[in-house]
Protein backbone atom coordinates (compact mmCIF):
# COMPACT_ATOMS: atom_id res chain seq x y z
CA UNK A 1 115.52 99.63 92.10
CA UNK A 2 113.02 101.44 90.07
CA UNK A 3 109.88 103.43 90.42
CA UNK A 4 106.54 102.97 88.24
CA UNK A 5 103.35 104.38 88.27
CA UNK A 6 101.33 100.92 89.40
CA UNK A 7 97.66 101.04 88.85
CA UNK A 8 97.07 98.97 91.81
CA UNK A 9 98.49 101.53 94.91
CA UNK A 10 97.33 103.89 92.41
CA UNK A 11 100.15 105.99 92.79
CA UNK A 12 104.29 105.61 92.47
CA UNK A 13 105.90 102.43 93.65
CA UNK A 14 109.40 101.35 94.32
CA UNK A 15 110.54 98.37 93.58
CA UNK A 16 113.44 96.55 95.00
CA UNK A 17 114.74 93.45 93.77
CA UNK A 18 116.39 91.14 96.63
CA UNK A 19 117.95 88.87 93.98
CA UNK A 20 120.97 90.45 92.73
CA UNK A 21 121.76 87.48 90.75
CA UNK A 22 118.37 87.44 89.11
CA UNK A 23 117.64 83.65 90.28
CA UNK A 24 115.41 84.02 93.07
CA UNK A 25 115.49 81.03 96.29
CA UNK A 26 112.83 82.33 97.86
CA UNK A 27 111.23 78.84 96.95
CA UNK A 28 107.64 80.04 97.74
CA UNK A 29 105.17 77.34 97.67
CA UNK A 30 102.87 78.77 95.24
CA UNK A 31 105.36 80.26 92.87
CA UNK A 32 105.06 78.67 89.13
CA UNK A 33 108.37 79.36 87.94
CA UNK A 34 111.07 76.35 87.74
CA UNK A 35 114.10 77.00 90.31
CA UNK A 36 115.99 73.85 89.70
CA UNK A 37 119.08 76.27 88.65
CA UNK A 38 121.34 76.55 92.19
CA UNK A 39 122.06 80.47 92.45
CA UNK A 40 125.29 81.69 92.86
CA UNK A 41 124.93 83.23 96.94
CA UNK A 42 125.42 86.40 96.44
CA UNK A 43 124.48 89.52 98.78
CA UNK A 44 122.86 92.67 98.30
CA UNK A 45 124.90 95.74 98.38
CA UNK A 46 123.15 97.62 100.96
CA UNK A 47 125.07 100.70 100.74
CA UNK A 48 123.87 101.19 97.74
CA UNK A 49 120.68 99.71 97.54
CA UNK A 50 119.82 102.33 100.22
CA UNK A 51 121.71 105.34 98.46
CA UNK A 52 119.25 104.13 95.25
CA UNK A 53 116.08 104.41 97.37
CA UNK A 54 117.00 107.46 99.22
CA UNK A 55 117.14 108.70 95.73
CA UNK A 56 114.23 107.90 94.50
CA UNK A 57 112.27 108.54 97.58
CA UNK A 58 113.83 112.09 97.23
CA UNK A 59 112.27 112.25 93.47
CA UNK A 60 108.98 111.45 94.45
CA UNK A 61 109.00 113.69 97.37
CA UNK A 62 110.59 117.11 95.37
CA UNK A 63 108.39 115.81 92.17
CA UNK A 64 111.22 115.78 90.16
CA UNK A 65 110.16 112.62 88.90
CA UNK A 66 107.50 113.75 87.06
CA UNK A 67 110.12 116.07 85.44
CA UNK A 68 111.55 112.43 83.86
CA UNK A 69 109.52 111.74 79.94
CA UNK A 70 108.22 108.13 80.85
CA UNK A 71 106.76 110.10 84.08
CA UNK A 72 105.35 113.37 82.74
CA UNK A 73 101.79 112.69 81.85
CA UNK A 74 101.29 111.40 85.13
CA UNK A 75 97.95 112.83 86.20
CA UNK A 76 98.09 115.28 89.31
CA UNK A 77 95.69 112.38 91.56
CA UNK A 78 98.65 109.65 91.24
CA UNK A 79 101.67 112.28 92.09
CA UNK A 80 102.57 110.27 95.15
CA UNK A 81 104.71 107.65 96.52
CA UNK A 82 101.96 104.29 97.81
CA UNK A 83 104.46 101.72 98.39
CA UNK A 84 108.28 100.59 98.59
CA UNK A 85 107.89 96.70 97.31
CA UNK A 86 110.65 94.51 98.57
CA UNK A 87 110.82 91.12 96.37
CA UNK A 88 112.86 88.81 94.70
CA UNK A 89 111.84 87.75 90.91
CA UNK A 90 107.90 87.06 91.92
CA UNK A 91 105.81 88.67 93.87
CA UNK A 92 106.68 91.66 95.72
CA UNK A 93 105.54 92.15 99.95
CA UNK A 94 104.73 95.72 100.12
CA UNK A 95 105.34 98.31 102.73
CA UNK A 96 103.06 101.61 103.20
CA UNK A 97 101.62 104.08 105.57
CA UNK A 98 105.41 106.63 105.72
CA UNK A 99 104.01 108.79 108.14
């Protein structure tokens, strides 16, 4: 899980990788990348994965985030959490609208 300052939701996003074992089997039609490798099954540890977003919705929403260097010089306009991305090694489906 990590959040980044994405220029498309123009704002914070964060990102959740469903593919634990970094080999994704999604097998989505359009994707380009070769997925002949057979992926361990593994499962995602959702005790933690949601202990890692609750904490980094909770720095976004205190804006201790932009406490963090690589976040600092984030300008006062972007200071806000746009999306949660859910997605294995491709492309990510994205979730907004947290009211």
């Amino acid at each position: 899980m990590y959040p980044v300052l994405s220029r498309r939701s123009e704002g914070i996003s964060v990102g959740l990788n469903l593919n634990p074992d970094k080999i994704c089997n999604f097998d989505c039609i359009y994707c380009q990348v070769d997925r002949t490798t057979q992926s361990e099954t593994q499962f995602v540890e959702t005790r933690q994965l949601l202990e890692e977003l609750e904490d980094s919705l909770r720095l976004a929403a205190s804006g201790e985030l932009f406490e963090h260097p690589q976040f600092q010089s984030t300008p006062p306009a972007l200071r806000r959490l746009n999306d949660i991305a859910f997605s294995g090694d491709g492309e990510p489906t994205t979730y907004r609208n947290f009211d």
